[in-house]
C-alpha atoms as a PDB file:
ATOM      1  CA  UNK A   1      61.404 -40.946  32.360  1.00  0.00           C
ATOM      2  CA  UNK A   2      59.921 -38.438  34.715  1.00  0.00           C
ATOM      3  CA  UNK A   3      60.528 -35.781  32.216  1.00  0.00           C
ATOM      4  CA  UNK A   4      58.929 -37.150  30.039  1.00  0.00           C
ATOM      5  CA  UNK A   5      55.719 -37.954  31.540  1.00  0.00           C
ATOM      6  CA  UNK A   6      55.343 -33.937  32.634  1.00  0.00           C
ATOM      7  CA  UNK A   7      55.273 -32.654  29.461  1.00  0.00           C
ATOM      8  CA  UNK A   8      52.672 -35.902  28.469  1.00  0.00           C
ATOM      9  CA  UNK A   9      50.330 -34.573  31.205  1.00  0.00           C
ATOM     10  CA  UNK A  10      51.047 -31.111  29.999  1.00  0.00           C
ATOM     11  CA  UNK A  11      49.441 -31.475  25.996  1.00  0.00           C
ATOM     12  CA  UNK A  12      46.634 -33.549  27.760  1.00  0.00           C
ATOM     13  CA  UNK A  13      45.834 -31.098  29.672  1.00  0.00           C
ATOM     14  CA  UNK A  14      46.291 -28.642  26.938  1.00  0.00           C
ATOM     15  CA  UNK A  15      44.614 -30.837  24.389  1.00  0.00           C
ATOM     16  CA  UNK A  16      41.374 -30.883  26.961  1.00  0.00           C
ATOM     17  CA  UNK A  17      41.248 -27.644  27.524  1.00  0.00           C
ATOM     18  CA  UNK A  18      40.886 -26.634  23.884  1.00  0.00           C
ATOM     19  CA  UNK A  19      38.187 -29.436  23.445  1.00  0.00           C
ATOM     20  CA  UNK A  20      36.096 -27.859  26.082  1.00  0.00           C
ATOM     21  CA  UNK A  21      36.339 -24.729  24.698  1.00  0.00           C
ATOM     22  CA  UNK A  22      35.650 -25.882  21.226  1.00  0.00           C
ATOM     23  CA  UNK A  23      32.338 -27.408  22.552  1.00  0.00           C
ATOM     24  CA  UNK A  24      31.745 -24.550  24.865  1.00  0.00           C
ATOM     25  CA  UNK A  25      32.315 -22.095  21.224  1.00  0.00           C
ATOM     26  CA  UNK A  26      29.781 -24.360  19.223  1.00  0.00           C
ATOM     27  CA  UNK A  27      27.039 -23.819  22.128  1.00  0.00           C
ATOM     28  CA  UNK A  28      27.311 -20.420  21.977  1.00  0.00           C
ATOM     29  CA  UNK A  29      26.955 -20.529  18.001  1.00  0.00           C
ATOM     30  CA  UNK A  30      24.099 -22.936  17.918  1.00  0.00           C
ATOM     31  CA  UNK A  31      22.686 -20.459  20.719  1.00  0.00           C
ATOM     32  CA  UNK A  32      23.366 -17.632  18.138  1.00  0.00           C
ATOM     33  CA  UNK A  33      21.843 -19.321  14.986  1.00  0.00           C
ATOM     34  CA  UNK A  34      18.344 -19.775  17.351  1.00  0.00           C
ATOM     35  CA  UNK A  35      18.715 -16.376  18.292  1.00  0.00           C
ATOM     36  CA  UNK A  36      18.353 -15.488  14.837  1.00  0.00           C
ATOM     37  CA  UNK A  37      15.922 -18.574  13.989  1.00  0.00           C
ATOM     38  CA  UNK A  38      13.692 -16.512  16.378  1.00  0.00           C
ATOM     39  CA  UNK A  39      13.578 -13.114  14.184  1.00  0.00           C
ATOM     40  CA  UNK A  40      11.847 -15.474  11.050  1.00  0.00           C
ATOM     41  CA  UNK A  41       9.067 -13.449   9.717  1.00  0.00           C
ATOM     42  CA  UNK A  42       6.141 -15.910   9.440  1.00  0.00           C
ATOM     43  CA  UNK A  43       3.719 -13.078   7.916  1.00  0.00           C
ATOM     44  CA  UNK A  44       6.349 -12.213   5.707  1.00  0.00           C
ATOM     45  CA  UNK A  45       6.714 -15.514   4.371  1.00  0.00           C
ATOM     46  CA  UNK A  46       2.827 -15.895   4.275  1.00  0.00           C
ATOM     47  CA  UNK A  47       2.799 -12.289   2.472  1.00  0.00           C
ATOM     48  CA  UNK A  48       5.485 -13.751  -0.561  1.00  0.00           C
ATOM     49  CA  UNK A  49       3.164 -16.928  -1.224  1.00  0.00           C
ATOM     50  CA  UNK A  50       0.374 -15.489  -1.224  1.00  0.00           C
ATOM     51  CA  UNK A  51       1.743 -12.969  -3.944  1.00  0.00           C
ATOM     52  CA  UNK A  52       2.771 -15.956  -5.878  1.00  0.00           C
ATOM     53  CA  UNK A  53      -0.825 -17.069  -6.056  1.00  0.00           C
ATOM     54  CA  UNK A  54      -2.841 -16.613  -9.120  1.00  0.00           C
ATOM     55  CA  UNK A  55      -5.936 -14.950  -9.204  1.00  0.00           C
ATOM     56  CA  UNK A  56      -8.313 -18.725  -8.750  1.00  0.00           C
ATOM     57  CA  UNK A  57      -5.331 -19.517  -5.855  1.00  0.00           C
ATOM     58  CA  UNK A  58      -6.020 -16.134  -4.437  1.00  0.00           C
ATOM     59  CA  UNK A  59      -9.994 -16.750  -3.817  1.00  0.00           C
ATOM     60  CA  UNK A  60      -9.545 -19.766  -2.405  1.00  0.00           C
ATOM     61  CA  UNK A  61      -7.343 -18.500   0.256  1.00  0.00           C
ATOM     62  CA  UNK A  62      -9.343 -15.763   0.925  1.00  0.00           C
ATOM     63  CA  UNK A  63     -12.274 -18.020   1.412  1.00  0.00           C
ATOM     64  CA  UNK A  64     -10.209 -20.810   3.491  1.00  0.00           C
ATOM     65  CA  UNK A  65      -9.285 -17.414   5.690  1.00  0.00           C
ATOM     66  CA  UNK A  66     -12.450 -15.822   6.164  1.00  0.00           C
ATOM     67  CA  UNK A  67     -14.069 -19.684   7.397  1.00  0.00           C
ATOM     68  CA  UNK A  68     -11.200 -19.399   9.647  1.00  0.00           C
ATOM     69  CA  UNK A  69     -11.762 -15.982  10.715  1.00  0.00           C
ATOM     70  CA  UNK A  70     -15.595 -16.876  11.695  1.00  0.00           C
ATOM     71  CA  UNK A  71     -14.770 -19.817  13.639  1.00  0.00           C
ATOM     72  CA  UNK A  72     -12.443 -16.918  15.576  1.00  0.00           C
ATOM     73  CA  UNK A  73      -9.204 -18.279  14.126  1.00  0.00           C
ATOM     74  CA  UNK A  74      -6.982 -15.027  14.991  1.00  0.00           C
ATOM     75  CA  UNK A  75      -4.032 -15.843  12.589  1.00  0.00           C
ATOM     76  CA  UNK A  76      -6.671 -15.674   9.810  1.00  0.00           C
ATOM     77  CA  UNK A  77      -7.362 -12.046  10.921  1.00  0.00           C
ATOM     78  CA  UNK A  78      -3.775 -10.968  10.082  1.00  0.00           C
ATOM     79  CA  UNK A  79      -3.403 -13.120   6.735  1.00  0.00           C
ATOM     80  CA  UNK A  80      -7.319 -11.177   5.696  1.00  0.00           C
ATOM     81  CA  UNK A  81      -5.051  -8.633   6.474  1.00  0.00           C
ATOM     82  CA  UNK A  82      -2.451  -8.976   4.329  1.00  0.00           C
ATOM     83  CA  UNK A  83      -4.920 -10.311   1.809  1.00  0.00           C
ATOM     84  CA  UNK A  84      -6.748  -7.114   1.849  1.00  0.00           C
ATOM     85  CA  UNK A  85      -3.254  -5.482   1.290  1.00  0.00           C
ATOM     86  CA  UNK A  86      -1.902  -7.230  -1.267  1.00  0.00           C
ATOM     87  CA  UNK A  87      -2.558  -5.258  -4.483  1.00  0.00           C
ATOM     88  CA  UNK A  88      -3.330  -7.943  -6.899  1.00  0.00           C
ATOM     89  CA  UNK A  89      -5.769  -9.556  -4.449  1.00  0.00           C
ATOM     90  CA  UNK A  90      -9.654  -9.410  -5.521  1.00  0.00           C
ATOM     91  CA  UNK A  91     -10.380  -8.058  -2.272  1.00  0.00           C
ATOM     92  CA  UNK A  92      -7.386  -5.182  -2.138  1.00  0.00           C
ATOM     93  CA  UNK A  93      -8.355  -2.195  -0.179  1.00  0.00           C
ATOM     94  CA  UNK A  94      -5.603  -0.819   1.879  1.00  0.00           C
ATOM     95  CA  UNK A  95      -8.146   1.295   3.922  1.00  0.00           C
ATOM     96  CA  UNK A  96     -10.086  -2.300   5.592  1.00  0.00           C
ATOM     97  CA  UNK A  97      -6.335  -3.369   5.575  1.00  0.00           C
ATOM     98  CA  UNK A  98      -5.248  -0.411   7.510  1.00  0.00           C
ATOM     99  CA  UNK A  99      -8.513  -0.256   9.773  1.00  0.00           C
ATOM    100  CA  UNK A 100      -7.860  -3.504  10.630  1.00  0.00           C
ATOM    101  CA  UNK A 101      -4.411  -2.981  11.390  1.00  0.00           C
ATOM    102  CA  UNK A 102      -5.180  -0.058  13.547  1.00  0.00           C
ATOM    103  CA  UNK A 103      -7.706  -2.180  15.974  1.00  0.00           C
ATOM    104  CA  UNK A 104      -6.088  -1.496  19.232  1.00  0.00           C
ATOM    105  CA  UNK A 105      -6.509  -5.877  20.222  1.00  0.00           C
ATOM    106  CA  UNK A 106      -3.849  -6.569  17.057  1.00  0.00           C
ATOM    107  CA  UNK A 107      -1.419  -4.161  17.604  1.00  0.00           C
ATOM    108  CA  UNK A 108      -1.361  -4.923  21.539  1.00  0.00           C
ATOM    109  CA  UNK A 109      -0.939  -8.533  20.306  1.00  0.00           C
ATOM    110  CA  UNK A 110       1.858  -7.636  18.046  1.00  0.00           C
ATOM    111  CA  UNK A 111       3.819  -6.228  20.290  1.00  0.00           C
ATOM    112  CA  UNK A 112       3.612  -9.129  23.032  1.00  0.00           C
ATOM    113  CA  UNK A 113       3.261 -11.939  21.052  1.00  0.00           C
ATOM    114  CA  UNK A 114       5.329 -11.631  18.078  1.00  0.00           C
ATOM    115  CA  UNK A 115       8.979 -11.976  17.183  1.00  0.00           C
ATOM    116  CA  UNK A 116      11.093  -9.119  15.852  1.00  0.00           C
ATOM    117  CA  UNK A 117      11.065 -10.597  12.425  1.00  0.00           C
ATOM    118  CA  UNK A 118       6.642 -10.199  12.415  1.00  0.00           C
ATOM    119  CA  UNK A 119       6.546  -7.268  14.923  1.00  0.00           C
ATOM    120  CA  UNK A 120       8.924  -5.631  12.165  1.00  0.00           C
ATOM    121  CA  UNK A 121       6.912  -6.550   9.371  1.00  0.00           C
ATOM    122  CA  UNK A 122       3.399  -5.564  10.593  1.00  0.00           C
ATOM    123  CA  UNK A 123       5.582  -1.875  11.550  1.00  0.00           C
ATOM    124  CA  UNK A 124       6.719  -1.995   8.021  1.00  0.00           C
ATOM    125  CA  UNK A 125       3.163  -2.986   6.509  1.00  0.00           C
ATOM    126  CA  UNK A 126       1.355   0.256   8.870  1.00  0.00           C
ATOM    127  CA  UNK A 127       3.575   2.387   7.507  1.00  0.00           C
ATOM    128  CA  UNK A 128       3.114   1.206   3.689  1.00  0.00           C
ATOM    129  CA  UNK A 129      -0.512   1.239   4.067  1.00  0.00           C
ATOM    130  CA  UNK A 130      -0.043   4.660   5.644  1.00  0.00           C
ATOM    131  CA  UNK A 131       1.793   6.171   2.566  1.00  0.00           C
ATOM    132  CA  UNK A 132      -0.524   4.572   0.218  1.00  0.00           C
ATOM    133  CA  UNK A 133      -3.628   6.273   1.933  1.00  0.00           C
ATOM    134  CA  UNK A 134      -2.071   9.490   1.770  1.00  0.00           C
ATOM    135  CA  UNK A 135      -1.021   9.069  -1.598  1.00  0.00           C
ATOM    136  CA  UNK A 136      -4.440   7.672  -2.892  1.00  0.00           C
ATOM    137  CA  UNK A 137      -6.123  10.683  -0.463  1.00  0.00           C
ATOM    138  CA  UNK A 138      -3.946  12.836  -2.449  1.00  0.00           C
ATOM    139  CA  UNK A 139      -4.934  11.248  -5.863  1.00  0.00           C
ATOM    140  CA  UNK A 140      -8.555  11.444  -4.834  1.00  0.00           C
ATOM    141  CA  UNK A 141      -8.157  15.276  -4.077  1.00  0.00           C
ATOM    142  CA  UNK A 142      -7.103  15.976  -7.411  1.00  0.00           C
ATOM    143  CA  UNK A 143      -9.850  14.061  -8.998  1.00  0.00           C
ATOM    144  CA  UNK A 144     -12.011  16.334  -6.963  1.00  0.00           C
ATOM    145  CA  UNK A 145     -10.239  19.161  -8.556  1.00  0.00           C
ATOM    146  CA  UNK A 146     -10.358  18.143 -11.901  1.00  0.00           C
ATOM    147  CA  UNK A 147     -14.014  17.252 -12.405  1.00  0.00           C
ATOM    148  CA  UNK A 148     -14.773  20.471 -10.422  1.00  0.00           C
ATOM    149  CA  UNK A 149     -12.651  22.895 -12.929  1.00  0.00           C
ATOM    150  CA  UNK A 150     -13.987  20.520 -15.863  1.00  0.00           C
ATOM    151  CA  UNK A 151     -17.328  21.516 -14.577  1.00  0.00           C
ATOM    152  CA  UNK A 152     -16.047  25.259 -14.433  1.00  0.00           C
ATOM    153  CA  UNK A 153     -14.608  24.880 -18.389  1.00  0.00           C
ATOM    154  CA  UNK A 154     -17.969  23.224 -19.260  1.00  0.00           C
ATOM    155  CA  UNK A 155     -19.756  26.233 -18.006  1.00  0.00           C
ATOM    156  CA  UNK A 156     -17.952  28.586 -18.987  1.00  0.00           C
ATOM    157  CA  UNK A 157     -17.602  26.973 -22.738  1.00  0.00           C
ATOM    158  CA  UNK A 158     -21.396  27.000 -22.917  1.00  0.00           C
ATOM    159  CA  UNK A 159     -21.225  30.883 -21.338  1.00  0.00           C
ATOM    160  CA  UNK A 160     -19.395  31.482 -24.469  1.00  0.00           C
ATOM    161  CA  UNK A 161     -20.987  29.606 -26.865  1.00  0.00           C
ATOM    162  CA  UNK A 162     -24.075  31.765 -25.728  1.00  0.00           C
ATOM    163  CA  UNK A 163     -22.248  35.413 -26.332  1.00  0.00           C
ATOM    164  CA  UNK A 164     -21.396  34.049 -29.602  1.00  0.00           C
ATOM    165  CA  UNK A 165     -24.817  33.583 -29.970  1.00  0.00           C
ATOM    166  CA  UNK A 166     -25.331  36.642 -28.893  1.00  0.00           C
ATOM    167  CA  UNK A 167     -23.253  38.183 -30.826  1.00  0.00           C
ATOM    168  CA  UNK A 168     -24.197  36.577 -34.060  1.00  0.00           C
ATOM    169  CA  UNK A 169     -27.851  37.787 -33.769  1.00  0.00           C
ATOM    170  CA  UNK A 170     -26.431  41.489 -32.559  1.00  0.00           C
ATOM    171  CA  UNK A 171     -24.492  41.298 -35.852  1.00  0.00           C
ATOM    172  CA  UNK A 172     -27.423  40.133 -37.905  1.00  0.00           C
ATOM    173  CA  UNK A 173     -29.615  42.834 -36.477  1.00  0.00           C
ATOM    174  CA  UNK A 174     -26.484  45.115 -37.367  1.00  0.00           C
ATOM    175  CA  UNK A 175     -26.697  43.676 -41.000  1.00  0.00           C
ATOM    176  CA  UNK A 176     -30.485  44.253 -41.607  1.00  0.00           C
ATOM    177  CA  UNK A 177     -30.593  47.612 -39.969  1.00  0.00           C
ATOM    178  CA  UNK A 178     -27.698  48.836 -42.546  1.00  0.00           C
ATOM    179  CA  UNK A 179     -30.003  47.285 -45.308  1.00  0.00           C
ATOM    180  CA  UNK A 180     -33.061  49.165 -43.585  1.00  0.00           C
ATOM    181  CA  UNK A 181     -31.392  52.329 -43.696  1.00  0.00           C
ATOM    182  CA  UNK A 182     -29.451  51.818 -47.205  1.00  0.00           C
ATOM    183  CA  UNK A 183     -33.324  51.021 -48.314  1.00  0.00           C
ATOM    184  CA  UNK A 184     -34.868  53.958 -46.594  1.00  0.00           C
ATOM    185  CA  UNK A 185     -31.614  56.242 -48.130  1.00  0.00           C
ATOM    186  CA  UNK A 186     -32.469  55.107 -51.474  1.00  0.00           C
ATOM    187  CA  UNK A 187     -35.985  55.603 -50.881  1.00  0.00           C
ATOM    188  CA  UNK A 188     -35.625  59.534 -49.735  1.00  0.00           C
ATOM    189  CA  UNK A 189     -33.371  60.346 -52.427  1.00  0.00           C
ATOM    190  CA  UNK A 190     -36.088  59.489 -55.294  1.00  0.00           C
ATOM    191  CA  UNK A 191     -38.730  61.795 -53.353  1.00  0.00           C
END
């Protein structure tokens, strides 16, 4: 009877073990999963609906946002933010996005305050707004350059309209001088 009661003490033993460790495993998931819970993107989120929004949607957020931003509601300063960025917004400018963006109080915020998820997306929104300022910099620069050399062609089309001109009155003085002198050769040949 001894016998058996060893190995009885033995698979409790065994048997509690592996339940601790079992609970002990599915603390350190649900740790884990908060971990991750942490890195949620609550700008990111914000950014998607508000690109879901139709265009009447759109004004009314931008008008509950900028009541909030007066009454110094700092949240509302980021989503004016991403309202400003969002290209279908009525209020889209990516340079008032990006000089907001650059304030030195939001990005010292950003990197104390938010999580990795939001720190990563305001990063990844800089560096959009970035590219698209260069871009429409670029875009703007060729404008430039193609109203100046339409100006040049424009010029230059009326400098030539004005030879030929010219040129038609040289060749109509041409044309009566030849009948001046045919008339004076026909003249001095009757004398």
């Amino acid at each position: 009877m001894s016998t058996l009661i060893i190995p009885v003490t033995i698979i409790r033993a065994t048997l509690l073990s592996a339940f601790i460790m079992l609970v002990s495993g599915c603390q350190i998931l649900s740790t884990a999963e908060n971990d991750t819970n942490t890195e949620y993107s609550y700008y990111g989120s914000y950014y998607l609906w508000i690109k879901s929004l139709n265009d009447e949607e759109l004004v009314k957020e931008i008008n509950a946002q900028q009541v909030k931003e007066s009454e110094g509601d700092q949240t509302a300063e980021y989503h004016l933010l991403l309202l400003h960025s969002l290209p279908n917004s009525p209020i889209h400018n990516p340079y008032i996005a990006k000089a907001k963006l650059n304030q030195q109080a939001l990005i010292q915020e950003a990197q104390t305050q938010f999580n990795v998820g939001d720190l990563a997306f305001i990063v990844m929104l800089r560096d959009q707004l970035n590219q698209q300022l260069l871009m429409l910099n670029k875009l703007i620069n060729k404008e430039k350059t193609n109203t100046e050399n339409k100006k040049q062609l424009a010029v230059q089309q009326q400098s030539i309209e004005a030879l030929e001109q010219r040129s038609q009155k040289l060749q109509q003085q041409i044309e009566q001088l030849k009948k001046i002198e045919s008339s004076i050769s026909d003249h001095g040949t009757t004398l």
